[in-house]
Structures are given as C-alpha cells and as structure tokens.
C-alpha atoms as a PDB file:
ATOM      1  CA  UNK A   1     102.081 196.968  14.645  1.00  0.00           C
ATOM      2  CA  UNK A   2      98.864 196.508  16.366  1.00  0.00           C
ATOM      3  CA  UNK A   3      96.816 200.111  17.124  1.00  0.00           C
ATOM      4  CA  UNK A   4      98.015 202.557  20.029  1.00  0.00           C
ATOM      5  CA  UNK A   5      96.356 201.979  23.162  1.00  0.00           C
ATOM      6  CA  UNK A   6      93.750 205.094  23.381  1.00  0.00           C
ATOM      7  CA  UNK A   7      94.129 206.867  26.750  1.00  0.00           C
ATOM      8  CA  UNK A   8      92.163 209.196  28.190  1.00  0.00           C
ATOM      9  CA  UNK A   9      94.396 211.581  30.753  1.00  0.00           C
ATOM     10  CA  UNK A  10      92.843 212.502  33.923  1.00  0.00           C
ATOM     11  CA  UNK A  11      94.785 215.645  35.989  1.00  0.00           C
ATOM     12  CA  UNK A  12      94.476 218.235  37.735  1.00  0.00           C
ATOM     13  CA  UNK A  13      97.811 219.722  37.454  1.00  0.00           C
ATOM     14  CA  UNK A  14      98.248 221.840  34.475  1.00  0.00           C
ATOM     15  CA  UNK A  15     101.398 221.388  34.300  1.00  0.00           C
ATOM     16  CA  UNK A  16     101.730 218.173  34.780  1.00  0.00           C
ATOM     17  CA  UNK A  17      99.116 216.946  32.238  1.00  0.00           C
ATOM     18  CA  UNK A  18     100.366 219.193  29.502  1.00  0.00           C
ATOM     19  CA  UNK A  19     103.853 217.293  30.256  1.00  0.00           C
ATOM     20  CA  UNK A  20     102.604 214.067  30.590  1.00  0.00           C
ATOM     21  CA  UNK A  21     100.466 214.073  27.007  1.00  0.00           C
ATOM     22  CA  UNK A  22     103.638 215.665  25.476  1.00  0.00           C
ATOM     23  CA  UNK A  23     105.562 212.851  26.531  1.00  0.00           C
ATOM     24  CA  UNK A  24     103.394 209.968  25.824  1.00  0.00           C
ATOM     25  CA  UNK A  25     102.592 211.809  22.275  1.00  0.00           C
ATOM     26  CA  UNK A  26     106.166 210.819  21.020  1.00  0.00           C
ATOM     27  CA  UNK A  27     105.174 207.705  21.508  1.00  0.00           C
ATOM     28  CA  UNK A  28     103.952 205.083  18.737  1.00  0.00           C
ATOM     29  CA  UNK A  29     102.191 202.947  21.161  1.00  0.00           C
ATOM     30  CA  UNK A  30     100.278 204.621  23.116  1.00  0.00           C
ATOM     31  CA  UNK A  31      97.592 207.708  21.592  1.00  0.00           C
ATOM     32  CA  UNK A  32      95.881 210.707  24.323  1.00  0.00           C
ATOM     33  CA  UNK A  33      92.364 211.018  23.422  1.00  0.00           C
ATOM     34  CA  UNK A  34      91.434 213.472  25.654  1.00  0.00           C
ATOM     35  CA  UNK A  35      92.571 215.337  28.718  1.00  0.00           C
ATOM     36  CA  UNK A  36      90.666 216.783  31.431  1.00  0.00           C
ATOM     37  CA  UNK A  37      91.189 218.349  34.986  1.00  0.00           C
ATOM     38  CA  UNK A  38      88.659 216.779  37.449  1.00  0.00           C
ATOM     39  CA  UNK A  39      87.103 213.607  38.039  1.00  0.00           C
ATOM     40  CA  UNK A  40      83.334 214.896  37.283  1.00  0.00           C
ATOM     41  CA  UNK A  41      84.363 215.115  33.700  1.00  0.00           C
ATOM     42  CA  UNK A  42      86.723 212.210  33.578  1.00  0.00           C
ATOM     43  CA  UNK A  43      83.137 209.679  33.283  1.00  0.00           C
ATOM     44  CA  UNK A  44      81.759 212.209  30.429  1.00  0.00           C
ATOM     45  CA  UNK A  45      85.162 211.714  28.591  1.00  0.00           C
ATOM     46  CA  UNK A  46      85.185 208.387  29.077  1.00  0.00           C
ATOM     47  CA  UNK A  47      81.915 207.870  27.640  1.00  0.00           C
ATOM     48  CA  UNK A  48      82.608 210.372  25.016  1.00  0.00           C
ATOM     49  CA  UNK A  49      85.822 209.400  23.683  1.00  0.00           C
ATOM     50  CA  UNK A  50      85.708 205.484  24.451  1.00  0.00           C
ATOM     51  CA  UNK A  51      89.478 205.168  25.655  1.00  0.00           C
ATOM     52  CA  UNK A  52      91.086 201.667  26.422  1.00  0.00           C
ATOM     53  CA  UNK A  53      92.645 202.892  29.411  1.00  0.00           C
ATOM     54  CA  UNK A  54      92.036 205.983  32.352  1.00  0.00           C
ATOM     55  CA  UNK A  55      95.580 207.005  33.622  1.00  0.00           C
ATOM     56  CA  UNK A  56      93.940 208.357  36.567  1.00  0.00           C
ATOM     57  CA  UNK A  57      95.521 211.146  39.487  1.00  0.00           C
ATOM     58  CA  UNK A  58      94.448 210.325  43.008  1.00  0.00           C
ATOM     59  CA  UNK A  59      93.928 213.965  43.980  1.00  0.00           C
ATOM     60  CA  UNK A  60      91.439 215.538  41.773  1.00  0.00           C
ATOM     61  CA  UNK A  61      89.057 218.799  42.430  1.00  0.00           C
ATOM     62  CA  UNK A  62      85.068 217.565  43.128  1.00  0.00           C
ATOM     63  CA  UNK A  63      85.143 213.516  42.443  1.00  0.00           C
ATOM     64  CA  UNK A  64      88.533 212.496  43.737  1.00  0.00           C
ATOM     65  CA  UNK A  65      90.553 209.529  41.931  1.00  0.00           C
ATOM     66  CA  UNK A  66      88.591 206.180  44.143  1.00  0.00           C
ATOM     67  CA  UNK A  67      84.825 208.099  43.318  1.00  0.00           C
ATOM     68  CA  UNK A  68      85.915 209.150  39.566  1.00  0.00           C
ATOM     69  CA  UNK A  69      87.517 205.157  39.401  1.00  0.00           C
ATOM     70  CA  UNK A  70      84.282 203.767  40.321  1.00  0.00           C
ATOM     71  CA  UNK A  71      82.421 205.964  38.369  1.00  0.00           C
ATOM     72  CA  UNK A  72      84.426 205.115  35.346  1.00  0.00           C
ATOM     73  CA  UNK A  73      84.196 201.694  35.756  1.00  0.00           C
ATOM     74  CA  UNK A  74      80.503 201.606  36.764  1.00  0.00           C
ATOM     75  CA  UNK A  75      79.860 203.332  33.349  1.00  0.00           C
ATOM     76  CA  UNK A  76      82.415 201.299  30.838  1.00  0.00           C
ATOM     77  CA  UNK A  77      83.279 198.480  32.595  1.00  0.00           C
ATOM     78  CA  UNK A  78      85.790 197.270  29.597  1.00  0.00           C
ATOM     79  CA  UNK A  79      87.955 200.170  30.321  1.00  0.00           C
ATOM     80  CA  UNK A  80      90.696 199.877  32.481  1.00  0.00           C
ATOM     81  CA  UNK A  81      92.368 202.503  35.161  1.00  0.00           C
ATOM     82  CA  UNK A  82      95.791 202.954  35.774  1.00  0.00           C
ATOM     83  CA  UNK A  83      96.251 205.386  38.903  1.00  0.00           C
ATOM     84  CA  UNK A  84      98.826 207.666  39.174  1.00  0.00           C
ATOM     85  CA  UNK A  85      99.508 209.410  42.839  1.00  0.00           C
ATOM     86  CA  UNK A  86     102.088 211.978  44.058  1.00  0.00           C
ATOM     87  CA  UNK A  87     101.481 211.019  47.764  1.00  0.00           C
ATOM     88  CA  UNK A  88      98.867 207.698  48.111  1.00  0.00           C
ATOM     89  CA  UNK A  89      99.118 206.203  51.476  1.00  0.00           C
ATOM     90  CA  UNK A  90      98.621 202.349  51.789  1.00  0.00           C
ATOM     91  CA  UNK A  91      94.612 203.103  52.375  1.00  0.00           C
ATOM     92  CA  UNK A  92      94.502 205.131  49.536  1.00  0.00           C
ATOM     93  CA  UNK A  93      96.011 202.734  47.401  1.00  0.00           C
ATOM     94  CA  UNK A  94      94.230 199.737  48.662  1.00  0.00           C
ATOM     95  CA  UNK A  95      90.817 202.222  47.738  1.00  0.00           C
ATOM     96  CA  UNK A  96      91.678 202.424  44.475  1.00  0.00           C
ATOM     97  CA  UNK A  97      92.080 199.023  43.657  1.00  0.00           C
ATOM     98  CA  UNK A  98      88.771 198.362  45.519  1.00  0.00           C
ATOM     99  CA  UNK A  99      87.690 200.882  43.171  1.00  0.00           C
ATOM    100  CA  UNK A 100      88.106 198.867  40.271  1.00  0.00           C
ATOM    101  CA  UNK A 101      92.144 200.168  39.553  1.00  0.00           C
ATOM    102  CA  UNK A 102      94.017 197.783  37.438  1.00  0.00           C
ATOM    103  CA  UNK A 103      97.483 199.367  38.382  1.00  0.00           C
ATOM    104  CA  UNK A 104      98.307 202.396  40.927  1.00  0.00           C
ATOM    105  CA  UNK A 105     101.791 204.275  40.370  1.00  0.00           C
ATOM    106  CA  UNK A 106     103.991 207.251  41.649  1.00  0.00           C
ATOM    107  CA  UNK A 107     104.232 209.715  39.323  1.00  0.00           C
ATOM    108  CA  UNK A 108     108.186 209.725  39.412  1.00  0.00           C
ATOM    109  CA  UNK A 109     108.408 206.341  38.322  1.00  0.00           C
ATOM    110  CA  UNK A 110     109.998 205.939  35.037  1.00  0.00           C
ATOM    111  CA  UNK A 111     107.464 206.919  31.544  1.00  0.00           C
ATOM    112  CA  UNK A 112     108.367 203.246  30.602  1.00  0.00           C
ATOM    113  CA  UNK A 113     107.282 201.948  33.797  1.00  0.00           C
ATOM    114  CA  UNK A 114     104.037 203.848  32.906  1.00  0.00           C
ATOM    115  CA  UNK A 115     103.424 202.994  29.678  1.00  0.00           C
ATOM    116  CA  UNK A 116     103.976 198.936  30.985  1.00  0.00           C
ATOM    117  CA  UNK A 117     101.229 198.987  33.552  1.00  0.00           C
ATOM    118  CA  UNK A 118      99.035 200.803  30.593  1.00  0.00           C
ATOM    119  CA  UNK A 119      99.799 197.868  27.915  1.00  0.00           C
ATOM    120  CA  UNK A 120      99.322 195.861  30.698  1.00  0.00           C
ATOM    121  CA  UNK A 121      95.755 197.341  32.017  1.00  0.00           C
ATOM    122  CA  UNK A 122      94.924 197.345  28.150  1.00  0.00           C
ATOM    123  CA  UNK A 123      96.237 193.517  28.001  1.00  0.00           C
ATOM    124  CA  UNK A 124      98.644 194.931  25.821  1.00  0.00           C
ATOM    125  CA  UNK A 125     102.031 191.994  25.729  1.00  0.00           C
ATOM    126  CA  UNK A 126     104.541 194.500  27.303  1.00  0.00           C
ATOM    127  CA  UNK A 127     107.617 192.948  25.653  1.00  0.00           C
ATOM    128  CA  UNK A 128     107.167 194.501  22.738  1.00  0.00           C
ATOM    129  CA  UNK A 129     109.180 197.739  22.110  1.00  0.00           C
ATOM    130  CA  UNK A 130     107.716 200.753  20.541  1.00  0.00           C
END
C-alpha cells in the first residue's frame, strides 16, 4: 500500500475540524498533519509540516479561503488544495479555482466523495479502496 496522502486541515469551525480529522483518522489512506483555524496560519503549516494536500474552508477569520489558496500555492507550489465550502456561490467558487484550487466541495457531500477529490488533487488513482 503506497503512503497516506499527508493533509493539512484548514477550519475555522471547532467543531467541525475536530470531526472532520476524527473521521479521516480512521482512515488508512489518508494521514492529518496538522490542523489550524485561520488562513494566516494555514501558509506557516504548510511550510512547516510539508502536506500533499490543503483541504481548505472558504470562510476563514483574517486570510479567507481564495487569499490563504494563493498564498499556499505561491509558497509550495507542489501542494495541492481541495476547498471545502458550506455556502460558495458560483463567484466564489470560480475564485478559488483561479486561486490555484484543484477541487472545491460542499461540506455535506459524502467523506468518500472527499477523500476522492484528495487522492485525486494528490494524483492519488482513486479506484483503489482503503
């Protein structure tokens, strides 16, 4: 089995994040590096911990998800985003893909659904099962 994908978990929502690296934890595929609450440390993570992919929130506290994208990318160009958004409108969306987002999801689409557009980002073969 080939390494987990390292991702580095970027939101605000407490909650949410907690949830999200609890799920993704179970899995063999995928490993959370790091987790932080704002976009204005999501570029020091990234630099620090040296993830393969960002899953990124839209709405985040100081830099929001398009300025903390670009930011990320600017610095490590070899790592890839995948956006997640409660409520992205079509601008939004089209942003952060100017931004430099590989993938932009809802975050109630499915954890599989997820963790594809992150083996995908990572060019990861997502018909493999974990």
């Amino acid at each position: 089995m080939a390494r987990p994908i390292r991702i580095l978990l970027v939101e605000d929502n407490k909650v949410f994040r907690e949830a999200l690296e609890l799920l993704l934890g179970l899995r063999a595929d995928v490993e959370i590096v790091a987790a932080v609450g704002d976009g204005a440390a999501a570029v020091a993570a990234a630099e620090q911990y040296r993830p393969d992919v960002v899953l990124m929130d839209y709405r985040l506290p100081g830099l929001d998800g398009v300025q903390a994208t670009a930011a990320v990318r600017e610095a490590l160009p070899d790592v890839a985003v995948v956006c997640l958004t409660a409520s992205a409108n079509a601008r939004e969306i089209e942003a952060l893909y100017e931004a430099g987002a590989a993938a932009c999801l809802t975050k109630d689409q499915e954890l599989d659904d997820i963790v594809d557009a992150i083996k995908r980002a990572a060019g990861r073969d997502t018909t493999d099962d974990a």
